[in-house]
C-alpha atoms as a PDB file:
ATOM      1  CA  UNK A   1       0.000   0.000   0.000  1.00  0.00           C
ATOM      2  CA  UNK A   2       1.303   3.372  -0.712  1.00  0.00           C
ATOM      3  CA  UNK A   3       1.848   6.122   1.558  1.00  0.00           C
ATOM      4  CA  UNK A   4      -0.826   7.865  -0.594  1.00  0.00           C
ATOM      5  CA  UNK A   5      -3.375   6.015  -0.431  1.00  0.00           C
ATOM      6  CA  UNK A   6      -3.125   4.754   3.255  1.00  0.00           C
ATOM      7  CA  UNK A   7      -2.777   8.149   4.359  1.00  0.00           C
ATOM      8  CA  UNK A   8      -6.282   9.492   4.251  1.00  0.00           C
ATOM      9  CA  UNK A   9      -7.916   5.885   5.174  1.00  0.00           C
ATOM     10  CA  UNK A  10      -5.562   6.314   8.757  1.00  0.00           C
ATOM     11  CA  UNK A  11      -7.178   9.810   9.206  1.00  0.00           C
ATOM     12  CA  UNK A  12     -10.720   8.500   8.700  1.00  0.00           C
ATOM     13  CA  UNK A  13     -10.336   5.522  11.098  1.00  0.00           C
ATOM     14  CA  UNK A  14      -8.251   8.339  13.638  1.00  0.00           C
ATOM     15  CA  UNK A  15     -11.212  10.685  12.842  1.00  0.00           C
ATOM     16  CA  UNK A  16     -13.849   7.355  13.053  1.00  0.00           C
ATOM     17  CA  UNK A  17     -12.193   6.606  16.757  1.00  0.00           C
ATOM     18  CA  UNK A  18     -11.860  10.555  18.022  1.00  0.00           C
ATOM     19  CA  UNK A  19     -16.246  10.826  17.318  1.00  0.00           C
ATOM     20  CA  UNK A  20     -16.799   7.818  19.130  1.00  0.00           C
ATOM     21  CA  UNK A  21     -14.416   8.185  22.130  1.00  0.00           C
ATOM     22  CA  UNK A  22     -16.199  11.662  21.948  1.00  0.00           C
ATOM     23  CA  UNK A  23     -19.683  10.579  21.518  1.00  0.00           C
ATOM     24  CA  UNK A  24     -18.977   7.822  24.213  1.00  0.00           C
ATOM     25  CA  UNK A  25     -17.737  10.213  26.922  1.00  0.00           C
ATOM     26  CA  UNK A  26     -20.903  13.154  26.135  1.00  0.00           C
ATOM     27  CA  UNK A  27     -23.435   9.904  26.691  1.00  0.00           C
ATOM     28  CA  UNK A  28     -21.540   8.537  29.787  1.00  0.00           C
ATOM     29  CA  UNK A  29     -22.002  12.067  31.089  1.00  0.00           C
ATOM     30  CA  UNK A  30     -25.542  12.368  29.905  1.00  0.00           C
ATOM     31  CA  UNK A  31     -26.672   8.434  31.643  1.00  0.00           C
ATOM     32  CA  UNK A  32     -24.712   9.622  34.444  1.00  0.00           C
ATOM     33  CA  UNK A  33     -26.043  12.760  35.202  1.00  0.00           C
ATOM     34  CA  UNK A  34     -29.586  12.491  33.237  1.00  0.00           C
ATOM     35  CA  UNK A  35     -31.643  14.482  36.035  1.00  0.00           C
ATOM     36  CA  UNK A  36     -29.095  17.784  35.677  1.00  0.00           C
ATOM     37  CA  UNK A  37     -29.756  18.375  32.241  1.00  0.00           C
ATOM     38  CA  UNK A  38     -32.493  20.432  31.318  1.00  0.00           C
ATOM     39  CA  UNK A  39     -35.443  19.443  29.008  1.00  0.00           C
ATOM     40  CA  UNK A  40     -35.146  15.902  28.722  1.00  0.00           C
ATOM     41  CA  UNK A  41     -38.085  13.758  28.600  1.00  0.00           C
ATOM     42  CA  UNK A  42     -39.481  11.811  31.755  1.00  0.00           C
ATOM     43  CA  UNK A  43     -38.802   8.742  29.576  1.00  0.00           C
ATOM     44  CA  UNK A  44     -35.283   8.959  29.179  1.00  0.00           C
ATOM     45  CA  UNK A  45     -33.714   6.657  31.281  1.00  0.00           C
ATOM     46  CA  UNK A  46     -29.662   5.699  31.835  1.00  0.00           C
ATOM     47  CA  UNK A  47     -30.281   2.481  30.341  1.00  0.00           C
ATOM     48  CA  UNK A  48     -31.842   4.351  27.130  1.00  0.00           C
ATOM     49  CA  UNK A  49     -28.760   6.288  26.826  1.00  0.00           C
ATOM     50  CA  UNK A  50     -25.906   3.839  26.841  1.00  0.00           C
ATOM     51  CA  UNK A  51     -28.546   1.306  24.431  1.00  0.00           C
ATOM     52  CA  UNK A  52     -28.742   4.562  22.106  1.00  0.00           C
ATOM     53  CA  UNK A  53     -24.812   4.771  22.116  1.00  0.00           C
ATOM     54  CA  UNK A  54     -24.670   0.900  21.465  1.00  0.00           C
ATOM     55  CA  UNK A  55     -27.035   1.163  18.933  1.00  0.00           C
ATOM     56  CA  UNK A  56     -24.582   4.210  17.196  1.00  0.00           C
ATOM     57  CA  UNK A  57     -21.575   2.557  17.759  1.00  0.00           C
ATOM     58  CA  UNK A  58     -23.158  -0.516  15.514  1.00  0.00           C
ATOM     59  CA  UNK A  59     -23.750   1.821  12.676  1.00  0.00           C
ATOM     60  CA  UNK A  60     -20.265   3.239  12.929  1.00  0.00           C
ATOM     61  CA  UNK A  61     -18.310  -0.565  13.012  1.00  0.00           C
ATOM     62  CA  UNK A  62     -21.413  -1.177  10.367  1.00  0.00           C
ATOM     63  CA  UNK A  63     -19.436   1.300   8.061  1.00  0.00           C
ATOM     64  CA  UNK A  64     -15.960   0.151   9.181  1.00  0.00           C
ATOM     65  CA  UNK A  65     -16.752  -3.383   8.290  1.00  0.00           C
ATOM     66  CA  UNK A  66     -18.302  -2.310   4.913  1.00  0.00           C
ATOM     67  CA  UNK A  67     -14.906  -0.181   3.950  1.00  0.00           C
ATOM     68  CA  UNK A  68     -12.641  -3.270   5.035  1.00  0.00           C
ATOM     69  CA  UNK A  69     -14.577  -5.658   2.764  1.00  0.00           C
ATOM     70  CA  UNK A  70     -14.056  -3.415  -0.478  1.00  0.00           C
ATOM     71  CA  UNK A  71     -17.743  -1.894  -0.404  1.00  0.00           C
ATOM     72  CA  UNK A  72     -16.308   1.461  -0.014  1.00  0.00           C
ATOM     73  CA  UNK A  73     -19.263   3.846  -1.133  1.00  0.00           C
ATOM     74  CA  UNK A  74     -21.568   2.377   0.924  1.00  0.00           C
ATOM     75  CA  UNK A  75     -19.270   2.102   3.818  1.00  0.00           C
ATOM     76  CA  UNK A  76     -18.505   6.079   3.295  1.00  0.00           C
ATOM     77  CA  UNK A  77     -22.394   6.558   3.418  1.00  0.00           C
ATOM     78  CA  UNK A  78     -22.677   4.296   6.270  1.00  0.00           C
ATOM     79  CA  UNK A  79     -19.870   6.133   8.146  1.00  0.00           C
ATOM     80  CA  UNK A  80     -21.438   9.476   7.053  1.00  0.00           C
ATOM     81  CA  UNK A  81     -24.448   8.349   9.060  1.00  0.00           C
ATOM     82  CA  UNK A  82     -22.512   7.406  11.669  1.00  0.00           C
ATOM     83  CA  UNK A  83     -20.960  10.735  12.055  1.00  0.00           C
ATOM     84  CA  UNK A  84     -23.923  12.446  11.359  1.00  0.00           C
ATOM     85  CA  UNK A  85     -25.266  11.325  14.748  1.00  0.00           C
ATOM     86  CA  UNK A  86     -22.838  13.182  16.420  1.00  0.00           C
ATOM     87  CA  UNK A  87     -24.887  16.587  15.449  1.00  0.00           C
ATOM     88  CA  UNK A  88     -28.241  15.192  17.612  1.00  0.00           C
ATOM     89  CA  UNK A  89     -26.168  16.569  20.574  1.00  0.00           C
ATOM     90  CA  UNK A  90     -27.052  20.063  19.465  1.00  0.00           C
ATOM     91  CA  UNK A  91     -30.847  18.953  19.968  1.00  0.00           C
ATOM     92  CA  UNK A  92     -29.853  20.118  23.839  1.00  0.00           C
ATOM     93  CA  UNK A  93     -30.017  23.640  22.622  1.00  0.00           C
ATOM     94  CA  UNK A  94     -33.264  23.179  21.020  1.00  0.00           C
ATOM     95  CA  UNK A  95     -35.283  22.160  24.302  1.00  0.00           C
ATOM     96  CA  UNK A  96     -33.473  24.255  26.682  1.00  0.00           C
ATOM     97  CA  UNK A  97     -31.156  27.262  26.603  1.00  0.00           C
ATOM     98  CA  UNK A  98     -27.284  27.382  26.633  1.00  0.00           C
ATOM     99  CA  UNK A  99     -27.676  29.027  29.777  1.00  0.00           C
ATOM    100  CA  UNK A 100     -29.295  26.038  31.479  1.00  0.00           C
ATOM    101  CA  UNK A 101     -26.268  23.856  30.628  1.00  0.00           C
ATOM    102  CA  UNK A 102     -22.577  23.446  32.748  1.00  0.00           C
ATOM    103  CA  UNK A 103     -19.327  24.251  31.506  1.00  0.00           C
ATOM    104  CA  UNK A 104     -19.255  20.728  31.393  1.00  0.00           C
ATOM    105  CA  UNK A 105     -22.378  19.382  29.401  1.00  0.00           C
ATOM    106  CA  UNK A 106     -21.075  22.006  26.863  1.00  0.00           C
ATOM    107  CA  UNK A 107     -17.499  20.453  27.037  1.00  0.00           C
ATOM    108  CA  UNK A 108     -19.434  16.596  25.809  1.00  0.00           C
ATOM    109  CA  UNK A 109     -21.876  18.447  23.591  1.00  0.00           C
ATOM    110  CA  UNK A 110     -18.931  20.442  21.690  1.00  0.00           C
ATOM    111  CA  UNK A 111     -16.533  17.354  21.613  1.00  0.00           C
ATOM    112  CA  UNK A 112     -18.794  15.248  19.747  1.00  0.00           C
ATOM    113  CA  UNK A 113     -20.453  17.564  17.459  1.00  0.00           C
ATOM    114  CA  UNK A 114     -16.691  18.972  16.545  1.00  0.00           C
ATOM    115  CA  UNK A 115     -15.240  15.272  15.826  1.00  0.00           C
ATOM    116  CA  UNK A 116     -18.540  14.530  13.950  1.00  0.00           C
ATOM    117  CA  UNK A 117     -17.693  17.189  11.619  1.00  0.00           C
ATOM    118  CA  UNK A 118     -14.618  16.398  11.319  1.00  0.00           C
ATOM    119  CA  UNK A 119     -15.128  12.838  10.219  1.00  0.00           C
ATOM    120  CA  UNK A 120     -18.251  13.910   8.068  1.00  0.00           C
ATOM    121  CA  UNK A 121     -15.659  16.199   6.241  1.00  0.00           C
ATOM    122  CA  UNK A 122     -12.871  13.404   5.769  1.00  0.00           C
ATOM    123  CA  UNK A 123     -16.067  10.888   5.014  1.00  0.00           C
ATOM    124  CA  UNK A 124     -17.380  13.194   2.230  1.00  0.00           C
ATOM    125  CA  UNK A 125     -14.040  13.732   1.079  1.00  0.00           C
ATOM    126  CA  UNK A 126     -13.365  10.109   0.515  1.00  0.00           C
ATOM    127  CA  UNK A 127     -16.984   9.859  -1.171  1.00  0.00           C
ATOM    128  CA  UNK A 128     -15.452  12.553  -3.571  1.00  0.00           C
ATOM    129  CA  UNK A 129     -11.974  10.696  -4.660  1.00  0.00           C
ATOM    130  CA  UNK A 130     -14.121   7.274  -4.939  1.00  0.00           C
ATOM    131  CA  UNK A 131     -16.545   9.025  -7.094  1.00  0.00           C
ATOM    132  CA  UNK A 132     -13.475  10.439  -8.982  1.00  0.00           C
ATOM    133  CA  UNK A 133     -11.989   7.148  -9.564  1.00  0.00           C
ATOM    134  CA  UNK A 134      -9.078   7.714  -7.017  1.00  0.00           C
ATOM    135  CA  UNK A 135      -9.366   4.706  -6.178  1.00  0.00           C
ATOM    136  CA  UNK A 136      -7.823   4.405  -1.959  1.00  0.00           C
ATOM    137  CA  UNK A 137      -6.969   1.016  -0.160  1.00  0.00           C
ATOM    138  CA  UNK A 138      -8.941   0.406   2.935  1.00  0.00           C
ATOM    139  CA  UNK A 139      -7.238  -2.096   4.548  1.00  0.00           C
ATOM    140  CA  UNK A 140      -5.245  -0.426   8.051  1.00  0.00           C
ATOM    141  CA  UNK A 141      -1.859  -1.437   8.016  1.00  0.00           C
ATOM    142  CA  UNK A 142      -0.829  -2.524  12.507  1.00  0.00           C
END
């Protein structure tokens, strides 16, 4: 594999890994502290939270999986998705204001919605040199 095309597939799986230690540590925070933060429905529960990370995480390995067996617009689409879940974080916002929220609710919230767009940038990027033909080796070199 060249340094070329290995290269921007190590920056999507760095990128891939940053949004979901980042979307693990905002819904640890969120399960562990789901009565502080404002607006939340009565039916929320921990055990909700962590299944709704689970059920994330699935999509994102979903995606991973995909790339590694040579499927690599869907897996880009699939890891777009994936990424794109990192945004629902800003739905905080939308049911209560930024006043209502700690330094550190803002700290998870920001972390995952920043390494979402990261990884929906290097994910739409790779959709870009597939579509082009650039043609990029999935496969992670240890």
């Amino acid at each position: 594999m060249s340094e070329r095309t290995s290269k921007p597939t190590k920056t999507l799986l760095i990128l891939a890994l940053a949004y979901g230690a980042a979307s693990l540590f905002h819904h640890i925070h969120n399960a562990e502290f789901l009565d502080e933060y404002p607006g939340l429905p009565g039916w929320l529960s921990r055990g909700r939270v962590y299944a709704a990370w689970l059920g994330v995480t699935a999509v994102g390995l979903t995606g991973y999986a995909l790339l590694r067996s040579r499927h690599r617009i869907a897996g880009l689409a699939v890891l777009g998705i994936y990424a794109a879940f990192g945004l629902d974080g800003l739905g905080h916002y939308a049911i209560a204001p930024l006043s209502a929220h700690t330094v550190t609710m803002h700290l998870t919230i920001g972390l995952e919605v920043a390494t979402a767009l990261l990884l929906i940038t290097a994910v739409a990027s790779g959709i870009v040199r597939e579509l082009r033909g650039e043609r990029q080796s999935f496969q992670i070199d240890s």
